[in-house]
Protein backbone atom coordinates (compact mmCIF):
# COMPACT_ATOMS: atom_id res chain seq x y z
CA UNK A 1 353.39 77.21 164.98
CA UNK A 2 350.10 78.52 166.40
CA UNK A 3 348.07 75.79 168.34
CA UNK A 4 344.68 76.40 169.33
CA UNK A 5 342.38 74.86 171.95
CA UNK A 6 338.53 75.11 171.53
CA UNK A 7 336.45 75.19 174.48
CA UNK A 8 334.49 72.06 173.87
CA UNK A 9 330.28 72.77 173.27
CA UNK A 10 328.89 69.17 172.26
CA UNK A 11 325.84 68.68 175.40
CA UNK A 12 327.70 67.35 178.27
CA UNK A 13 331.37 67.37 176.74
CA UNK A 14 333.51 68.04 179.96
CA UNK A 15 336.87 67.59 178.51
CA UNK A 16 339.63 70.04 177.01
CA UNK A 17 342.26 68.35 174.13
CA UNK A 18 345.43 69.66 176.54
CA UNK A 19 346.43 69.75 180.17
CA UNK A 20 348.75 72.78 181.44
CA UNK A 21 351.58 70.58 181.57
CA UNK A 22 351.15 69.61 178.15
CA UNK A 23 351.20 73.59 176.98
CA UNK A 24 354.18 74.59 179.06
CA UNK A 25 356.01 71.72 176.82
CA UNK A 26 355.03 72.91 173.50
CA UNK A 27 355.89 77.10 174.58
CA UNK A 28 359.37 75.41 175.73
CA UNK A 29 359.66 73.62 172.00
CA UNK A 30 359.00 77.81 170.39
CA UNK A 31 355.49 77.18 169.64
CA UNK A 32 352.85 79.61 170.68
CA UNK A 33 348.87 77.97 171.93
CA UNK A 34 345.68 79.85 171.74
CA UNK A 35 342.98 78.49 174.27
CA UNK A 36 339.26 79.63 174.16
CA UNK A 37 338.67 81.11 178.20
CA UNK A 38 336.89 78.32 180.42
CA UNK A 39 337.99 75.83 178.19
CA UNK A 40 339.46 73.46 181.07
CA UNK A 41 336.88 74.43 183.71
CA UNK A 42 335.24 71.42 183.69
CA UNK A 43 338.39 68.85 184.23
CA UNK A 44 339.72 71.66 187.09
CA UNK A 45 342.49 73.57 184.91
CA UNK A 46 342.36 77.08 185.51
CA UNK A 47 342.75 79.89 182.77
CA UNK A 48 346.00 81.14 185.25
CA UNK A 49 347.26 77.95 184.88
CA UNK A 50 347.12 77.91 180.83
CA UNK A 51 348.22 81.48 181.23
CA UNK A 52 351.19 80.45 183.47
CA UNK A 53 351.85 77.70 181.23
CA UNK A 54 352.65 80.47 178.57
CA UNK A 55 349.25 79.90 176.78
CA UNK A 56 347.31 83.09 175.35
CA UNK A 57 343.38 83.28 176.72
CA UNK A 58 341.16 83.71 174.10
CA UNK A 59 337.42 85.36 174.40
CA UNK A 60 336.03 84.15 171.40
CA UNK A 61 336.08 80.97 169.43
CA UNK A 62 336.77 82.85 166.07
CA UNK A 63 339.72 84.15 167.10
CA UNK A 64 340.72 80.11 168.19
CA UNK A 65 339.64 78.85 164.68
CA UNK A 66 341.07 81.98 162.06
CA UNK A 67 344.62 82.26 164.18
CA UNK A 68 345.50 78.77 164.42
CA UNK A 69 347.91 76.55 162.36
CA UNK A 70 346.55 73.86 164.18
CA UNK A 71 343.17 72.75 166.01
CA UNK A 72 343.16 70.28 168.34
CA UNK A 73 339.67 69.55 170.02
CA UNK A 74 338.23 66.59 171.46
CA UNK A 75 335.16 65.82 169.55
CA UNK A 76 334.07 67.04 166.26
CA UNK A 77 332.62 70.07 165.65
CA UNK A 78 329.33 70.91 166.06
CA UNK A 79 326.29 72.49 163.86
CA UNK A 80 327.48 76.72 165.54
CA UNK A 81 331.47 75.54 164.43
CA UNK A 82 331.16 74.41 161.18
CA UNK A 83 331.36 77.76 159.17
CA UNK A 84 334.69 77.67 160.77
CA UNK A 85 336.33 74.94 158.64
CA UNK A 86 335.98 77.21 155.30
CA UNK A 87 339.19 76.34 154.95
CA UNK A 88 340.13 76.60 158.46
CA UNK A 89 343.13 74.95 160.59
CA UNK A 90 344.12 71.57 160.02
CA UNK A 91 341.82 69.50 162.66
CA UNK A 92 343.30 67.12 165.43
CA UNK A 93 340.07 65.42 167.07
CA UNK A 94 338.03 62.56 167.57
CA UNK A 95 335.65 62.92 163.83
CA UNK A 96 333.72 59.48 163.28
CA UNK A 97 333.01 61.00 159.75
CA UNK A 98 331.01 57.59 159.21
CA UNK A 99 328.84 58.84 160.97
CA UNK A 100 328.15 62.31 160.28
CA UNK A 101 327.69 63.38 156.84
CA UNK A 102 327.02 67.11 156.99
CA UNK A 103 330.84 67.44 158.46
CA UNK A 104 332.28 65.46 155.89
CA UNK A 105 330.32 67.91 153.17
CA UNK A 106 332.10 71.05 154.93
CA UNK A 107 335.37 69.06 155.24
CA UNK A 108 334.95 68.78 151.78
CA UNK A 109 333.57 72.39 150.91
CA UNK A 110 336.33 73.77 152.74
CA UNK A 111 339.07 71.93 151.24
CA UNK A 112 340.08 70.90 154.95
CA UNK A 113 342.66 68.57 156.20
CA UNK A 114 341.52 66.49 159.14
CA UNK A 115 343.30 64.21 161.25
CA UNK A 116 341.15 61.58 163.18
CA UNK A 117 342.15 60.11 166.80
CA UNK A 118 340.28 57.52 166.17
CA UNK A 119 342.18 56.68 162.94
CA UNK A 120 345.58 56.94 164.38
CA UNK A 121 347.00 53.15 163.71
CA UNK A 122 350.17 51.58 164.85
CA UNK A 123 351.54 49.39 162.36
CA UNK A 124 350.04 45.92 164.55
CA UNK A 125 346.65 47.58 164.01
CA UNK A 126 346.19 49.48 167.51
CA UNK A 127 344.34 52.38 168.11
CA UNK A 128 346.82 54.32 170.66
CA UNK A 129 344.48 57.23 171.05
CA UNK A 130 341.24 55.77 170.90
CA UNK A 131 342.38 52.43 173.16
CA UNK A 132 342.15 54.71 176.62
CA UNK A 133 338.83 56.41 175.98
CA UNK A 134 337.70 52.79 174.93
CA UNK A 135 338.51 51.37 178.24
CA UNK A 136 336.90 54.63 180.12
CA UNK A 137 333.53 54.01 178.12
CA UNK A 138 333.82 50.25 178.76
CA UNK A 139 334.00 50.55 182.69
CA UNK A 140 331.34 53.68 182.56
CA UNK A 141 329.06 51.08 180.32
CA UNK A 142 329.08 48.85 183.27
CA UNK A 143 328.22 51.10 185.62
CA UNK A 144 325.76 53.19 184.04
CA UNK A 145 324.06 49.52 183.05
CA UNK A 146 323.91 48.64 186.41
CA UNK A 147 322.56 52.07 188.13
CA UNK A 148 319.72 52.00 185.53
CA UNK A 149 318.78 48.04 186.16
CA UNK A 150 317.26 50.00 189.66
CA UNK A 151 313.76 49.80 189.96
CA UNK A 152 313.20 53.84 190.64
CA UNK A 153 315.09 53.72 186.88
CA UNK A 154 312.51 51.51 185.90
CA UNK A 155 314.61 48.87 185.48
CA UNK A 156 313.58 45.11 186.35
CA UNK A 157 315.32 45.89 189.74
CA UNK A 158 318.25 42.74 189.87
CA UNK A 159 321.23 43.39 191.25
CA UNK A 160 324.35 42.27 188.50
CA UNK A 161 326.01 40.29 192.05
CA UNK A 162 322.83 39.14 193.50
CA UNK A 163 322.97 37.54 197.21
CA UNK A 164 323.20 34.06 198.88
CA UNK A 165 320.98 31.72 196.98
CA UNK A 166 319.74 33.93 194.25
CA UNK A 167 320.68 34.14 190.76
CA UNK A 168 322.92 36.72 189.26
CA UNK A 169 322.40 39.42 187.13
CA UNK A 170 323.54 38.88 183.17
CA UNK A 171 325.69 40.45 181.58
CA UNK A 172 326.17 39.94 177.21
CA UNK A 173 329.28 42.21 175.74
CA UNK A 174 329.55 42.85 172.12
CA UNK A 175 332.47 42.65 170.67
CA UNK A 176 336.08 41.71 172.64
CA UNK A 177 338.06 44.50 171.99
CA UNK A 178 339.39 47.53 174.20
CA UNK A 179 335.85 48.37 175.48
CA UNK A 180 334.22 44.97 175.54
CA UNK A 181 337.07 43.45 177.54
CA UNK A 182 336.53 46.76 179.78
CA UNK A 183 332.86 45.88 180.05
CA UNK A 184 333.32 42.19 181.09
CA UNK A 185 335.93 42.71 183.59
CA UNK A 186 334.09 45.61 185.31
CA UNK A 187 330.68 43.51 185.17
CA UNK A 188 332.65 40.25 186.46
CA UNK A 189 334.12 42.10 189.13
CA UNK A 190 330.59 42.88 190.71
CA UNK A 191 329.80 39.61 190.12
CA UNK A 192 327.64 38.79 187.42
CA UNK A 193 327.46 36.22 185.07
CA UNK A 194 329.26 37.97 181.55
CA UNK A 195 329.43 36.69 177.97
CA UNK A 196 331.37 38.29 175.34
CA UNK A 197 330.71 37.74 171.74
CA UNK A 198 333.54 38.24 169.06
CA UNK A 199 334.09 37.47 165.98
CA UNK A 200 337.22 36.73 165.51
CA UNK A 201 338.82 33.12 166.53
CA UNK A 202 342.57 34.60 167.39
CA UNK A 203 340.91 36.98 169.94
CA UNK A 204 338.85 34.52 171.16
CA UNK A 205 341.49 32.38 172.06
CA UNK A 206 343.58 35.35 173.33
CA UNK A 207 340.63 36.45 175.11
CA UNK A 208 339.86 32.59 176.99
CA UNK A 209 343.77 32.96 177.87
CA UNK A 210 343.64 35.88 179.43
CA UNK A 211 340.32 36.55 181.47
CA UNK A 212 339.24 34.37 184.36
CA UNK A 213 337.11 31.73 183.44
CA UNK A 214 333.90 32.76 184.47
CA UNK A 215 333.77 35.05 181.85
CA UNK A 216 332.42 33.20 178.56
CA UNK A 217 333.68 34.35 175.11
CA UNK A 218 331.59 32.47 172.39
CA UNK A 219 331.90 33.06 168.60
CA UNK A 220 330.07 35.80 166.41
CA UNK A 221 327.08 34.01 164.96
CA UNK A 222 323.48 34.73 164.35
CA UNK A 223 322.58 31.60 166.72
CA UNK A 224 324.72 32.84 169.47
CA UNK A 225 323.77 36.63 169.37
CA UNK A 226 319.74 35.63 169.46
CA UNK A 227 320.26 33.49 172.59
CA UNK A 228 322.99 35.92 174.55
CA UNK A 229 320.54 39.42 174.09
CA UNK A 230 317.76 37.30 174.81
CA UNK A 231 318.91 36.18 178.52
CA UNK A 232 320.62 39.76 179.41
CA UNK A 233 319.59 41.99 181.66
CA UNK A 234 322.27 44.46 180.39
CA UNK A 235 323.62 44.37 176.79
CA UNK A 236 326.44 46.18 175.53
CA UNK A 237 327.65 47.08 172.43
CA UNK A 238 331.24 47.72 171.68
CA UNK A 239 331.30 46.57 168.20
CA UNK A 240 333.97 48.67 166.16
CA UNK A 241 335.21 48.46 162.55
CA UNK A 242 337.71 51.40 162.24
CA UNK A 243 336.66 54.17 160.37
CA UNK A 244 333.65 52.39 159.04
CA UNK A 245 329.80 53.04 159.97
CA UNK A 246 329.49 50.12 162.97
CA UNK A 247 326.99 46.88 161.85
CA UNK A 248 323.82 46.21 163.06
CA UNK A 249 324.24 43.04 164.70
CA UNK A 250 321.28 42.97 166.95
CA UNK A 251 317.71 43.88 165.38
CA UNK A 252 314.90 45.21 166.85
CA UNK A 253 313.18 41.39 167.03
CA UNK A 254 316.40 40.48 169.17
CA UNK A 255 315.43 43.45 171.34
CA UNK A 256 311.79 42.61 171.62
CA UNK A 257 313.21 39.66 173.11
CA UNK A 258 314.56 41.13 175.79
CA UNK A 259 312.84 40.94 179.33
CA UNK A 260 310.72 44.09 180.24
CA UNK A 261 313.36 46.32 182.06
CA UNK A 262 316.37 45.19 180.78
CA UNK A 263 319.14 47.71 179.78
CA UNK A 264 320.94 48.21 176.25
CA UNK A 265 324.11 50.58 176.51
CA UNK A 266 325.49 51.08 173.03
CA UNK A 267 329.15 51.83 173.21
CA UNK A 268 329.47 52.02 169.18
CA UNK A 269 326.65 54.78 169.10
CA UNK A 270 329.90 57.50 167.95
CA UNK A 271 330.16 55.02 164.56
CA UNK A 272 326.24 54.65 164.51
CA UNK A 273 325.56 51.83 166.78
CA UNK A 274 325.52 48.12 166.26
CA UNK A 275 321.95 47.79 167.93
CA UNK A 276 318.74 48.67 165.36
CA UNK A 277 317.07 50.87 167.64
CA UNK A 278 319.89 52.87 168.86
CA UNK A 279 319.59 55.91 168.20
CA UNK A 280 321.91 58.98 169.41
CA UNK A 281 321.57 60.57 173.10
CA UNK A 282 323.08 63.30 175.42
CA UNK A 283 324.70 63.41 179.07
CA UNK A 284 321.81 65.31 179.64
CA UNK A 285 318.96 63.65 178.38
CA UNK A 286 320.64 60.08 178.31
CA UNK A 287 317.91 57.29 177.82
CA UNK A 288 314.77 56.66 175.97
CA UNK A 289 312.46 53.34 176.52
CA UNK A 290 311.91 51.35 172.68
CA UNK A 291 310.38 47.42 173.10
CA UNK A 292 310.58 48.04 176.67
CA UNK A 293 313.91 48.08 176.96
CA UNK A 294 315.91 50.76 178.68
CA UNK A 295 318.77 51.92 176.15
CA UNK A 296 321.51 54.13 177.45
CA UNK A 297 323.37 55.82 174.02
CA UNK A 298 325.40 58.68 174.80
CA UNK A 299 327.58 59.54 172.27
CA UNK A 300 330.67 60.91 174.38
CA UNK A 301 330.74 58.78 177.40
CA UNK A 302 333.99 59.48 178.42
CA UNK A 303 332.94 63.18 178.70
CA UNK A 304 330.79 62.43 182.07
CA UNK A 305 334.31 62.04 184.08
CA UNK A 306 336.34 64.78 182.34
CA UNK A 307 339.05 64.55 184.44
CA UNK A 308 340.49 61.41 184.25
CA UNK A 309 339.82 61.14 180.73
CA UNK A 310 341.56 64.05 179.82
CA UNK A 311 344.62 63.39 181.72
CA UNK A 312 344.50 59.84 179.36
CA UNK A 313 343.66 61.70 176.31
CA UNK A 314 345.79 64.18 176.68
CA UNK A 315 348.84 62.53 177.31
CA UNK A 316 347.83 59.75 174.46
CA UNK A 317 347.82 62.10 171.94
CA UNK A 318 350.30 64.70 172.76
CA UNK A 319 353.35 62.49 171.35
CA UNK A 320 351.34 62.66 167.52
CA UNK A 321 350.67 66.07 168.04
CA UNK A 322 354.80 66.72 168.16
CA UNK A 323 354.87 64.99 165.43
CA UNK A 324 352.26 66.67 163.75
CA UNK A 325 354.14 70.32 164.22
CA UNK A 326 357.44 69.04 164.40
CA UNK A 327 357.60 70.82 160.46
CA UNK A 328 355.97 73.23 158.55
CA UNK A 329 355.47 71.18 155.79
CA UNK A 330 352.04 68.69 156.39
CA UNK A 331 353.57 66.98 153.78
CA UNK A 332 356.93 65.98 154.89
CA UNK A 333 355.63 64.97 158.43
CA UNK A 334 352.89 62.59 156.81
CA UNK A 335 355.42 60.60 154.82
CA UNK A 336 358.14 59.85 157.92
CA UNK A 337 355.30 59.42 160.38
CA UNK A 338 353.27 56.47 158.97
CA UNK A 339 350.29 56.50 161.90
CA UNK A 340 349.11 59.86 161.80
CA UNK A 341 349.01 58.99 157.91
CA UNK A 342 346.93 56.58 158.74
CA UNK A 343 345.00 59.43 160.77
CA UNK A 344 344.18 61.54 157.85
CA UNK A 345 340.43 61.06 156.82
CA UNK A 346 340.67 64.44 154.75
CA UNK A 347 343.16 66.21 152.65
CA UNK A 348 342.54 69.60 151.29
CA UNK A 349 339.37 68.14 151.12
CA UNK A 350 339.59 64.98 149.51
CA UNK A 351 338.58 61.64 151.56
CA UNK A 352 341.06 59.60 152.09
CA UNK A 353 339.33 56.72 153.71
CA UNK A 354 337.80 54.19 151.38
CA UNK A 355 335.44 53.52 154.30
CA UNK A 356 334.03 56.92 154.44
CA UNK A 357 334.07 57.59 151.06
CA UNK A 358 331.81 54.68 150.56
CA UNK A 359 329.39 55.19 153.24
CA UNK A 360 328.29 58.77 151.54
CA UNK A 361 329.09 57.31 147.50
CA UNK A 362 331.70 59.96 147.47
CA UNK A 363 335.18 60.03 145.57
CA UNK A 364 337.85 58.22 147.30
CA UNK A 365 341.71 59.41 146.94
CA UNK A 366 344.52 57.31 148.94
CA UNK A 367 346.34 59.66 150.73
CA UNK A 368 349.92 58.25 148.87
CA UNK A 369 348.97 59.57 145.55
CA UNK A 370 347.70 63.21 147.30
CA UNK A 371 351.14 63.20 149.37
């Protein structure tokens, strides 16, 4: 089987899908991988080293998306790659379809089959490919909150640990999963005050077990929400309902709220964002000012430290991806291998998650009846 490896071209995307070591595994198994040149640049992998790993060097991305039995990228495709996917290889990436319409329509178009990371699900609900990029974009929300809360930022210019005698900086976390939990730890380990709000009682409890007990975790509630984003000086959003379009749990009156200066970093921007005036951003042109608040809403965070999150990407998904060629037949391997089932959000074209479906008003088909 033919794997290929797109050089990545979404604004400030650093990362490449597979390490060297992962290639020189899959040309051992009899397989054959097709990588776009410079695709690895950014993380440090040279195009010898892909070559010496047995990989071929491509010099075009055409060549990537018509030879391949297989695509696996990092995020989805943008505007330039989406004549590509008429039909195209089957597609291995991060997607949020919720999200973004216009690739849905081509997925659709193009009768494609594509398999979300994000979708991947272990039968006790976890995300095994998602859960490390979570935890990157938790930590990076932390610091990137922090650095802006500087004055030459135009932030209100507090300092999350403050000093002897003076109050500490505030921290309010959205949400208590992978990246939330990231979020609070990070901001509790420079000392501010943190607050996480989830909705769910078992994690809440499982949450108060775990994390030291300066950290609050309060329940989900319009009450509670007003009076957290009110007192931060950093809010973060990690909200996430898999495979859905995220909530709005914050409006824009909540924001007004806010203190001049303070800083909104909006992890779930990828599903939409849970914040009302959130709106998408790049690595390179990161932040915009709305109510006077800061907000920070990049929508591949992860992609600012390449490196390291490749080498967790990378080796995250590489087990699903032997899965995923381990036969010829899509079919067979979907029916023994129930979480990259789960993974499917297209199939020959037809959406196979209710959630998606519903966002756009488009026909929904379970993938058991198209298997």
């Amino acid at each position: 089987m033919i794997i290929g490896i797109p050089k990545e071209i979404k604004l400030g995307e650093g990362r490449v899908s597979l390490s060297p070591y992962n290639i020189e595994e899959l040309i051992n198994m009899g397989h054959s991988v097709l990588i776009e040149r410079n695709a690895g640049r950014n993380v440090g992998f040279t195009d010898d080293q892909y070559i010496n790993a047995g990989a071929k060097i491509s010099e075009t991305k055409r060549k990537i998306y018509t030879d391949s039995d297989i695509l696996v990228k990092v995020k989805e495709p943008v505007l330039e790659e989406l004549n590509y996917f008429i039909p195209g290889p089957i597609l291995f990436s991060f997607l949020h379809l919720s999200a973004v319409k216009e690739l849905t329509d081509v997925f659709m178009k193009g009768k494609s089959t594509a398999i979300a990371f994000e979708s991947v699900e272990l039968d006790d609900g976890h995300l095994p490919i998602l859960i490390p990029m979570s935890e990157i974009a938790g930590r990076m929300a932390l610091i990137k909150g922090a650095n802006l809360l500087a004055i030459h930022n135009k932030g209100k210019g507090i300092l999350l640990g403050g000093a002897a005698g003076v109050y500490r900086g505030n921290i309010t976390v959205l949400g208590g999963g992978t990246a939330g939990l990231s979020a609070a730890l990070a901001g509790y380990g420079l000392g501010a005050q943190v607050t996480i709000i989830e909705r769910s009682i078992a994690r809440i409890r499982y949450l108060k077990d775990i994390l030291p007990k300066g950290i609050n975790v309060i329940m989900s509630n319009i009450r509670n929400i007003r009076k957290s984003v009110k007192k931060a000086d950093i809010l973060i959003g990690t909200v996430l309902i898999p495979n859905a379009k995220a909530p709005r749990i914050v409006s824009r009156e909540m924001v007004r709220s806010m203190k001049s200066g303070s800083i909104i970093v909006d992890v779930s921007i990828d599903q939409g964002g849970c914040i009302e005036t959130s709106r998408p951003t790049t690595h390179e042109d990161p932040i915009y000012i709305e109510e006077e608040v800061i907000h920070y809403c990049v929508t591949n965070m992860p992609g600012a430290y390449p490196r390291t999150a490749t080498e967790a990407l990378s080796e995250s998904l590489f087990p699903y991806l032997l899965e995923l060629i381990s036969d010829d037949d899509i079919v067979k391997v979907l029916k023994r291998n129930p979480p990259l089932k789960r993974g499917v959000n297209l199939f020959k074209g037809n959406i196979t998650i209710k959630e998606i479906a519903d966002t756009f008003h488009y026909p929904y088909k379970p993938i058991e009846e198209l298997l």
